[in-house]
Protein backbone atom coordinates (compact mmCIF):
# COMPACT_ATOMS: atom_id res chain seq x y z
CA UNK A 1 10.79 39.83 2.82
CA UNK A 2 11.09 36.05 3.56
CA UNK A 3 9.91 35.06 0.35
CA UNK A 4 12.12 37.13 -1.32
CA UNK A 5 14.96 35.75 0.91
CA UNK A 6 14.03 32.75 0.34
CA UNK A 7 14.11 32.96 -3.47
CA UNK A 8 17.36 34.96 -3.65
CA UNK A 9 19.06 31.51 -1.89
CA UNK A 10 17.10 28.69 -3.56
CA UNK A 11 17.52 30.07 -7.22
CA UNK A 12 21.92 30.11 -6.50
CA UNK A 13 21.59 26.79 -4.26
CA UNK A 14 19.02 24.64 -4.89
CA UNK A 15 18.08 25.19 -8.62
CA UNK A 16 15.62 22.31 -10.39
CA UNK A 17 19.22 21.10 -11.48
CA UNK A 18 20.20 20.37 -8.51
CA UNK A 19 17.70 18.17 -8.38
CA UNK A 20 18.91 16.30 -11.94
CA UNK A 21 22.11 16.23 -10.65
CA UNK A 22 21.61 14.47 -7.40
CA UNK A 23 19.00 12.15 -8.96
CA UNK A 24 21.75 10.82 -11.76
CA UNK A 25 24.49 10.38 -9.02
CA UNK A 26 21.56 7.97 -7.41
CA UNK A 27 21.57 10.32 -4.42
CA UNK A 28 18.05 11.71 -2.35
CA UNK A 29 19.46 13.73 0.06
CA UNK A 30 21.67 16.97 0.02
CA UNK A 31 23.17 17.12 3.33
CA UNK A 32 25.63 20.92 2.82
CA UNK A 33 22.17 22.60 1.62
CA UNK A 34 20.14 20.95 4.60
CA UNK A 35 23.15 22.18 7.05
CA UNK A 36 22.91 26.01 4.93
CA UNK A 37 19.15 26.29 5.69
CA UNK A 38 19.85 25.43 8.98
CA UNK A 39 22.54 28.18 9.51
CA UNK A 40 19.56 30.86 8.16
CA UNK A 41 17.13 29.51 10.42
CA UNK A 42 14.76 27.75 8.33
CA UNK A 43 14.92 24.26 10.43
CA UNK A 44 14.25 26.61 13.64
CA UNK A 45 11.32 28.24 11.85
CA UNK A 46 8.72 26.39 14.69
CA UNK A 47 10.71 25.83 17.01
CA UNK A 48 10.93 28.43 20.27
CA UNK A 49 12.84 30.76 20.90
CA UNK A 50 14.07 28.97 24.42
CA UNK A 51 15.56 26.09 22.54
CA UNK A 52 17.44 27.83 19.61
CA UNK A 53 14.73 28.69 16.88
CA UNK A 54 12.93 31.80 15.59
CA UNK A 55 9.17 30.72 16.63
CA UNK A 56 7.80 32.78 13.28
CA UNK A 57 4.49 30.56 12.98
CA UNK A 58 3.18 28.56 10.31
CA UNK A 59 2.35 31.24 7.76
CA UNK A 60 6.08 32.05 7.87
CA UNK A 61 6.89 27.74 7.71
CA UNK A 62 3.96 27.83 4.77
CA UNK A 63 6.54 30.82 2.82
CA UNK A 64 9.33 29.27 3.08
CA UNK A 65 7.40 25.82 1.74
CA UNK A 66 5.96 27.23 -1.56
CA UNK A 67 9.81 28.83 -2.12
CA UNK A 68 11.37 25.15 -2.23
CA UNK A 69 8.28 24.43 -4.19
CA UNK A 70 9.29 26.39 -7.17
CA UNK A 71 13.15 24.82 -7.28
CA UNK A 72 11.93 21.36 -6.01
CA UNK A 73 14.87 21.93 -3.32
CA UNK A 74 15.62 18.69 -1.91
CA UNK A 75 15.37 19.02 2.06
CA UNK A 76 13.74 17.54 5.22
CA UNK A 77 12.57 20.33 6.09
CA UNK A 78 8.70 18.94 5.73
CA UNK A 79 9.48 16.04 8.13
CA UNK A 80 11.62 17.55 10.37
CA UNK A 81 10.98 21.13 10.54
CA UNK A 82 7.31 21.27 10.47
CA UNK A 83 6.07 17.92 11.40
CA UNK A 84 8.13 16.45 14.06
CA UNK A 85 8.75 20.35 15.05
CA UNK A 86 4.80 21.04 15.65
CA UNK A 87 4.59 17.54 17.48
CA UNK A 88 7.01 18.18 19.53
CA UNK A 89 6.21 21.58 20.85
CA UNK A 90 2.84 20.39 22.14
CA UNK A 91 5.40 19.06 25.03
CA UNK A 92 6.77 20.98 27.69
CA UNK A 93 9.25 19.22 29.10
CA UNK A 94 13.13 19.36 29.05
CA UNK A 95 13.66 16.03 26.30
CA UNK A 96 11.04 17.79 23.86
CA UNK A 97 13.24 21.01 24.46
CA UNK A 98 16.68 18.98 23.99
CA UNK A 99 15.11 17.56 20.60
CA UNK A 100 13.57 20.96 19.16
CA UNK A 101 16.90 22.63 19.33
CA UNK A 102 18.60 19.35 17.87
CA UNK A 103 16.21 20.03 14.89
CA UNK A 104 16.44 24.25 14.88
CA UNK A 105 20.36 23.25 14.51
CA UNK A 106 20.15 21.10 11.70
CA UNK A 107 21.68 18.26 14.06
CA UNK A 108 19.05 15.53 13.86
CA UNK A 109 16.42 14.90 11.10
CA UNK A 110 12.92 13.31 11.64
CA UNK A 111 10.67 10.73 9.12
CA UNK A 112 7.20 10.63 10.30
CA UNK A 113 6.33 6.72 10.17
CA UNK A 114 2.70 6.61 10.08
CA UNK A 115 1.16 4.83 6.60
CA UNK A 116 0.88 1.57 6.29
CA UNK A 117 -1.75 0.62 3.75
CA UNK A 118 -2.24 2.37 -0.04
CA UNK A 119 -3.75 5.06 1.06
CA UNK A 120 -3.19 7.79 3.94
CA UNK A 121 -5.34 6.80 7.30
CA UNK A 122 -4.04 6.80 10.31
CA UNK A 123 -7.49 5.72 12.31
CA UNK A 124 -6.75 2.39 10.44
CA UNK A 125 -3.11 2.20 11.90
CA UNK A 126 -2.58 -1.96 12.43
CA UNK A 127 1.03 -1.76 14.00
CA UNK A 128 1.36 -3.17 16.87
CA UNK A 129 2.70 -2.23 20.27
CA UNK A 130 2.23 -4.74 22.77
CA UNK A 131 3.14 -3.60 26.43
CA UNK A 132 6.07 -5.64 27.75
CA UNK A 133 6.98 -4.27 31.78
CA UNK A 134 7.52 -0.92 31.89
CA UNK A 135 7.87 0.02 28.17
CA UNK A 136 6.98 -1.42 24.88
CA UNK A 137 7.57 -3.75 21.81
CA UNK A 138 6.74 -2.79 18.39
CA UNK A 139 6.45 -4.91 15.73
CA UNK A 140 4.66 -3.96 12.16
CA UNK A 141 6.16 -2.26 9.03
CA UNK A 142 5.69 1.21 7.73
CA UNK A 143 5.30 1.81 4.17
CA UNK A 144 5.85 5.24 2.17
CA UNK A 145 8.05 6.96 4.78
CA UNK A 146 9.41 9.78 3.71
CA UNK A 147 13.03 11.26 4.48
CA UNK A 148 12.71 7.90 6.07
CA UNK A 149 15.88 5.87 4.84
CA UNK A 150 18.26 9.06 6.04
CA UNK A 151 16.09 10.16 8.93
CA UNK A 152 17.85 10.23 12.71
CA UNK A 153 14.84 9.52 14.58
CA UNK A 154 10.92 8.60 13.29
CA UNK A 155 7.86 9.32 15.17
CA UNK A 156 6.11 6.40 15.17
CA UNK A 157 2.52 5.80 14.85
CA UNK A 158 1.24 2.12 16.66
CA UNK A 159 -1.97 0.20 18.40
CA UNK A 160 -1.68 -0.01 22.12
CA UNK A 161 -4.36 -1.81 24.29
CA UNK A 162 -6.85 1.45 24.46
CA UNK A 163 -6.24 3.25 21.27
CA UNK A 164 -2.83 5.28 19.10
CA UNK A 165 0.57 5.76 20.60
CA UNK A 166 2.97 7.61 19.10
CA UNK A 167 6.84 6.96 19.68
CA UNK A 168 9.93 9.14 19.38
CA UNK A 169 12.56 6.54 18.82
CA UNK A 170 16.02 6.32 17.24
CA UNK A 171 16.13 5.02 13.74
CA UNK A 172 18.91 2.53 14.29
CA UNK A 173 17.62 0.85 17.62
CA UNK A 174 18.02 -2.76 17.24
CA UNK A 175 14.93 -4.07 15.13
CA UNK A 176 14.37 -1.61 12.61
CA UNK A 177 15.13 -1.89 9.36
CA UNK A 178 14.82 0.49 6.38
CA UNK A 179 14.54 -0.19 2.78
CA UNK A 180 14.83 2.60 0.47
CA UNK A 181 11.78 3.17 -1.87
CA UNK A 182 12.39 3.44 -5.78
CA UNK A 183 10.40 6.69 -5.68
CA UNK A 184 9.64 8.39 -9.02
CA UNK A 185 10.67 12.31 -7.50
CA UNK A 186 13.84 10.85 -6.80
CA UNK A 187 13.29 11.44 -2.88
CA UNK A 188 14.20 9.87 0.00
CA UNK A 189 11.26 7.73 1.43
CA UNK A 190 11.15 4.11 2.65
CA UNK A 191 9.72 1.14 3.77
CA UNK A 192 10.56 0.52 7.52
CA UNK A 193 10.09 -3.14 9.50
CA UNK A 194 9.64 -3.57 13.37
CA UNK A 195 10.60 -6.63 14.66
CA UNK A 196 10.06 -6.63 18.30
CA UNK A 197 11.83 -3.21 19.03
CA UNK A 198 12.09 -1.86 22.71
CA UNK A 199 10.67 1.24 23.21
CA UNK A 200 10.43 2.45 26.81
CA UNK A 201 7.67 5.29 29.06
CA UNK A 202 10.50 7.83 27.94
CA UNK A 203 10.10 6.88 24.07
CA UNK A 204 6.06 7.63 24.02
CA UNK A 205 5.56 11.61 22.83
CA UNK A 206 2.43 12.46 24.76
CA UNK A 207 0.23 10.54 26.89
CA UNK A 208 -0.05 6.50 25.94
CA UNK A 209 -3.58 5.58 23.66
CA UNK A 210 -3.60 9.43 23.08
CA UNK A 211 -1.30 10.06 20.19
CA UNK A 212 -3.73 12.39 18.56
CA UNK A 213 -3.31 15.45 20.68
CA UNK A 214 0.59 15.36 19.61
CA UNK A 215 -0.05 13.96 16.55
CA UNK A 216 -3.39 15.77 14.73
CA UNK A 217 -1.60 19.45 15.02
CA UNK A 218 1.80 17.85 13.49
CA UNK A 219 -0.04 16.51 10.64
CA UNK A 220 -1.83 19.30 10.03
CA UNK A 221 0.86 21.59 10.21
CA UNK A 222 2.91 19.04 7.84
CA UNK A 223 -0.33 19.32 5.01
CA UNK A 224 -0.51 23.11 4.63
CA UNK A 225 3.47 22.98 4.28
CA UNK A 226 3.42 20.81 1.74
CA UNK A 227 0.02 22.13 -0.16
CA UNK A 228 2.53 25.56 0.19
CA UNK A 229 5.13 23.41 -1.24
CA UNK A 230 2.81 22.35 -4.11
CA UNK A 231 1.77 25.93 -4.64
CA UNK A 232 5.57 26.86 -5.10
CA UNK A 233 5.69 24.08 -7.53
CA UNK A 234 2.43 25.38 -10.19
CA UNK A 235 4.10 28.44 -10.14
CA UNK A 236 7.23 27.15 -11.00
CA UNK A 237 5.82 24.92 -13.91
CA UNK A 238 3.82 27.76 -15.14
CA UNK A 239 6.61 30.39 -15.24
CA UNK A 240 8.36 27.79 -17.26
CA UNK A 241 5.52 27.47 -19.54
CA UNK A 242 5.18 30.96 -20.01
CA UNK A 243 8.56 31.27 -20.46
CA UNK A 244 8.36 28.69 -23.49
CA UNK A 245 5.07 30.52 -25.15
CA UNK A 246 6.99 33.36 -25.61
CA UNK A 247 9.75 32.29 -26.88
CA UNK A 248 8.64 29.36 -29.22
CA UNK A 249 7.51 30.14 -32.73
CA UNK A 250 5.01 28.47 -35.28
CA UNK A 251 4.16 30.15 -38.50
CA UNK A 252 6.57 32.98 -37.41
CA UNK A 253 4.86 34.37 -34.24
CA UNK A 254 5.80 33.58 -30.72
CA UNK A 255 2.90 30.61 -29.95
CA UNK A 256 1.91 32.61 -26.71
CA UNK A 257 -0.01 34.86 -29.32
CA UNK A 258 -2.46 32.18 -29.78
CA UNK A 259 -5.64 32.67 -28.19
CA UNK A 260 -6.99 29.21 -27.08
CA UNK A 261 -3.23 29.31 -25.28
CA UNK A 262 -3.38 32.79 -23.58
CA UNK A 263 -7.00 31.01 -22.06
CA UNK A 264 -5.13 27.94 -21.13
CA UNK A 265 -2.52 29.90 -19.16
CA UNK A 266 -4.51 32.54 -17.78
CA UNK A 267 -7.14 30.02 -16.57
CA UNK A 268 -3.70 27.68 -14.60
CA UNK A 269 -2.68 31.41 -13.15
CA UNK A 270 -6.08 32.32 -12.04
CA UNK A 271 -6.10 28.59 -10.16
CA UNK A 272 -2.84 29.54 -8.40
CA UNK A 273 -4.00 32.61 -7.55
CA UNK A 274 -6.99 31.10 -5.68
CA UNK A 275 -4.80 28.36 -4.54
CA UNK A 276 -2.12 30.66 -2.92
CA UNK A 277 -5.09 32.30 -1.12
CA UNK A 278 -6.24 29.11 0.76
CA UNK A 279 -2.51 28.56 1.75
CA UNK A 280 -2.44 32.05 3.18
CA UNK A 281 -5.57 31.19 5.13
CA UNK A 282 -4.46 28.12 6.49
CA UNK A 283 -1.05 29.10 7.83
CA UNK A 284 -3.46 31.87 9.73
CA UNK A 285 -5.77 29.48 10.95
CA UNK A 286 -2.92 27.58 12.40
CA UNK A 287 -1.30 30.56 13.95
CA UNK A 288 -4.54 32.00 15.22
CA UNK A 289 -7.25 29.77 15.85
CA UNK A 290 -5.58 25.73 15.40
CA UNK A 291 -8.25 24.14 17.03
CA UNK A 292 -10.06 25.43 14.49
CA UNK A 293 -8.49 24.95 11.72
CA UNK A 294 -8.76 21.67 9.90
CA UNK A 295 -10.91 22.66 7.14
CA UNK A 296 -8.40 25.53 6.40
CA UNK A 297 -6.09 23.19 6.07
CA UNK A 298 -7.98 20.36 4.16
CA UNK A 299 -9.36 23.02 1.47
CA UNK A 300 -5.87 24.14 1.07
CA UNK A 301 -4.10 20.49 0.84
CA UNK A 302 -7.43 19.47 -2.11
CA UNK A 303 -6.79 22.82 -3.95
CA UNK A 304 -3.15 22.49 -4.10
CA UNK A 305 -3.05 18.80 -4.96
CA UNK A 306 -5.51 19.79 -7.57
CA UNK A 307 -4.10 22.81 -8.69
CA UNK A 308 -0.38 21.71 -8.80
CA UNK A 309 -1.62 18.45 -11.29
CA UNK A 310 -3.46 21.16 -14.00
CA UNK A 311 0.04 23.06 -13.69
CA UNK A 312 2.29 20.17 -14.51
CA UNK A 313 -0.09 18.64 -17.24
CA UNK A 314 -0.56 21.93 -18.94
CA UNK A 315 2.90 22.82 -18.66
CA UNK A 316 3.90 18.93 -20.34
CA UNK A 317 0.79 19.65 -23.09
CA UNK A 318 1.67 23.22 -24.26
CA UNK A 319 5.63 22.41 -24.52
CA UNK A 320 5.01 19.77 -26.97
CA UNK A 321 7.25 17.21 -27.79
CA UNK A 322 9.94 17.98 -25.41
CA UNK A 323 8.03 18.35 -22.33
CA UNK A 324 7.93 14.25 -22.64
CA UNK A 325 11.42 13.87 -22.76
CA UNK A 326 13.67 13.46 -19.26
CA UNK A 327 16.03 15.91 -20.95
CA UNK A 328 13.23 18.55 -19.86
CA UNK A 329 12.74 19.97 -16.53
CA UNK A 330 9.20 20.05 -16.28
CA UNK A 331 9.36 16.08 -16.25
CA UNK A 332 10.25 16.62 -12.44
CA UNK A 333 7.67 18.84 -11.73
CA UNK A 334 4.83 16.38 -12.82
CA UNK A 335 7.01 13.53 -10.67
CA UNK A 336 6.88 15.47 -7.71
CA UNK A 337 2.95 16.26 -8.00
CA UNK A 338 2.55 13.11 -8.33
CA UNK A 339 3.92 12.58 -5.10
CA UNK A 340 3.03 15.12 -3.04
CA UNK A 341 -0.71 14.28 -4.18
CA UNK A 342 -0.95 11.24 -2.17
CA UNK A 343 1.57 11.90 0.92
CA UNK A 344 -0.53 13.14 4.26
CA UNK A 345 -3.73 12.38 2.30
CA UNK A 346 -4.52 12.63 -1.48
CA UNK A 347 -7.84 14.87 -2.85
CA UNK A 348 -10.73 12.42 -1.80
CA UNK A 349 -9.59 12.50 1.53
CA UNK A 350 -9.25 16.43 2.33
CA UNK A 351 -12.55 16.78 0.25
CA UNK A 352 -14.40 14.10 2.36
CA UNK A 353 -12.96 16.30 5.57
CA UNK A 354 -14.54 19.81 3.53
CA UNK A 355 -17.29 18.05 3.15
CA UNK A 356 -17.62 16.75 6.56
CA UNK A 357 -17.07 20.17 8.16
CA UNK A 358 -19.96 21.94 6.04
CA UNK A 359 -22.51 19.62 7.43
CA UNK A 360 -22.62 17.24 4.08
């Protein structure tokens, strides 16, 4: 029923159009649809009940994720809803609370500012934050931060004197400053400096040189979203495809008749069929067992990334001609792959983590 909710608004609102449109007025952010998917509940979809959201779990947050997928619908709802939701949550007292239902509202939006090298690692986090009295300074720059150039507030990951600290800060305190990134899905991401910022005892989210129990459920939550996200998006490129085999003509038969591309497509459906599966199981995981559930997770964010590339570069291939032109829709469905491959760790990494849970 979600799904199908889901899809009933996104195909009228957020069609891949949309997405052409906002790209050629130079825009990465749709602010009325954000505020409409607030007003259904969507942005409350982790957040508890007590502070204004609906509390349905991740399975539900992994639904609504593949949905957007197969529109590319512009949102924050990755950053904000899922991410900076989950990490917030793992606190109990009345500022988390405050913030949740600032996010279940649609009120405030969240960029998580954690890469800072070419690849996705936050063990190898260099940013510093050097303790000055009874707070903080950070100085450092983020790279690849997405929703980051619109964002209200950023959860920032930095080096204090025993280990990772993560910060809940304002995105205009005096210090920071945000450079929008050229990126080729036409999304909002950026590079962000720190030049000495204050950041005080009230700023740190969880317990200081201990970022990782607020941060490791966050980011996990924020992977199986977006391998649900990259899910949504195969199946959108392949319904487009199969759209176009049965509707384009060579030698005066539709050019689905041919065999070698019935194999092709029913090979990219079977792979979304698995896919879909591992998304289902890691949105369980999380609900039922998260301690437990990083390979769940990892499996699902490899397959999808995997997955989601065969989709796009059949769907390009077996259009021909015009699935290289920008005139095309599928164009943006390759972009965003592209993407969503290396944000919150690309295929090597979730593999190494598969590999590391099986004993290899």
């Amino acid at each position: 029923m979600l799904a199908d909710m889901a899809r009933g608004f996104l195909d009228g609102a957020a069609p891949v159009t949309k997405l052409r449109e906002l790209r050629d007025a130079g825009q990465t952010h749709d602010a009325a649809l954000w505020k409409e998917m607030a007003d259904m509940g969507w942005a409350g979809v982790l957040v508890p009940e007590e502070a204004g959201g609906s509390d349905m779990g991740f399975a539900a947050a992994n639904v609504i994720a593949q949905e957007m997928g197969k529109t590319l619908a512009v949102s924050p709802f990755l950053s904000s809803a899922v991410i900076a939701a989950t990490a917030l949550r793992q606190m109990s007292d009345a500022r988390a609370m405050v913030a949740l239902g600032k996010i279940a509202s649609g009120e405030a939006t969240y960029a998580l500012a954690v890469d800072e090298g070419v690849k996705f690692d936050p063990d190898a986090t260099q940013m510093e934050a050097k303790a000055d009295g009874n707070g903080f300074r950070l100085s450092g720059k983020k790279q690849f931060v997405v929703d980051g150039a619109l964002a209200d507030r950023l959860l920032v990951l930095a080096r204090t004197a025993e280990g990772l600290t993560l910060f809940d800060i304002p995105a205009d305190r005096a210090g920071i400053t945000r450079e929008a990134s050229n990126m080729i899905d036409a999304r909002d991401a950026a590079r962000i400096t720190f030049e000495n910022v204050e950041a005080t005892g009230e700023d740190v989210l969880g317990a200081v040189d201990s970022a990782m129990e607020v941060l490791k459920p966050a980011l996990a939550a924020g992977q199986a979203a977006l391998a649900a996200e990259m899910t949504g998006l195969a199946a959108g490129a392949f319904d487009m495809t199969v759209g176009y085999l049965k509707e384009r003509k060579q030698f005066g038969v539709e050019i689905g008749r041919f065999q070698a591309l019935q194999h092709r497509a029913a090979h990219l459906w079977c792979e979304i069929e698995v896919t879909a599966s591992a998304i289902l199981n890691a949105g369980r995981m999380l609900d039922e067992e998260p301690d437990n559930a990083e390979m769940a997770v990892s499996l699902a964010k490899a397959r999808a990334t995997n997955t989601a590339i065969l989709a796009v570069q059949e769907g390009v291939q077996m259009h021909g001609g015009i699935g290289m032109t920008d005139a095309f829709d599928m164009g943006f469905y390759m972009k965003r792959a592209r993407v969503s491959a290396e944000w919150l760790g690309d295929y090597s990494y979730h593999a190494e983590k598969v590999a590391a849970a099986r004993g290899f």
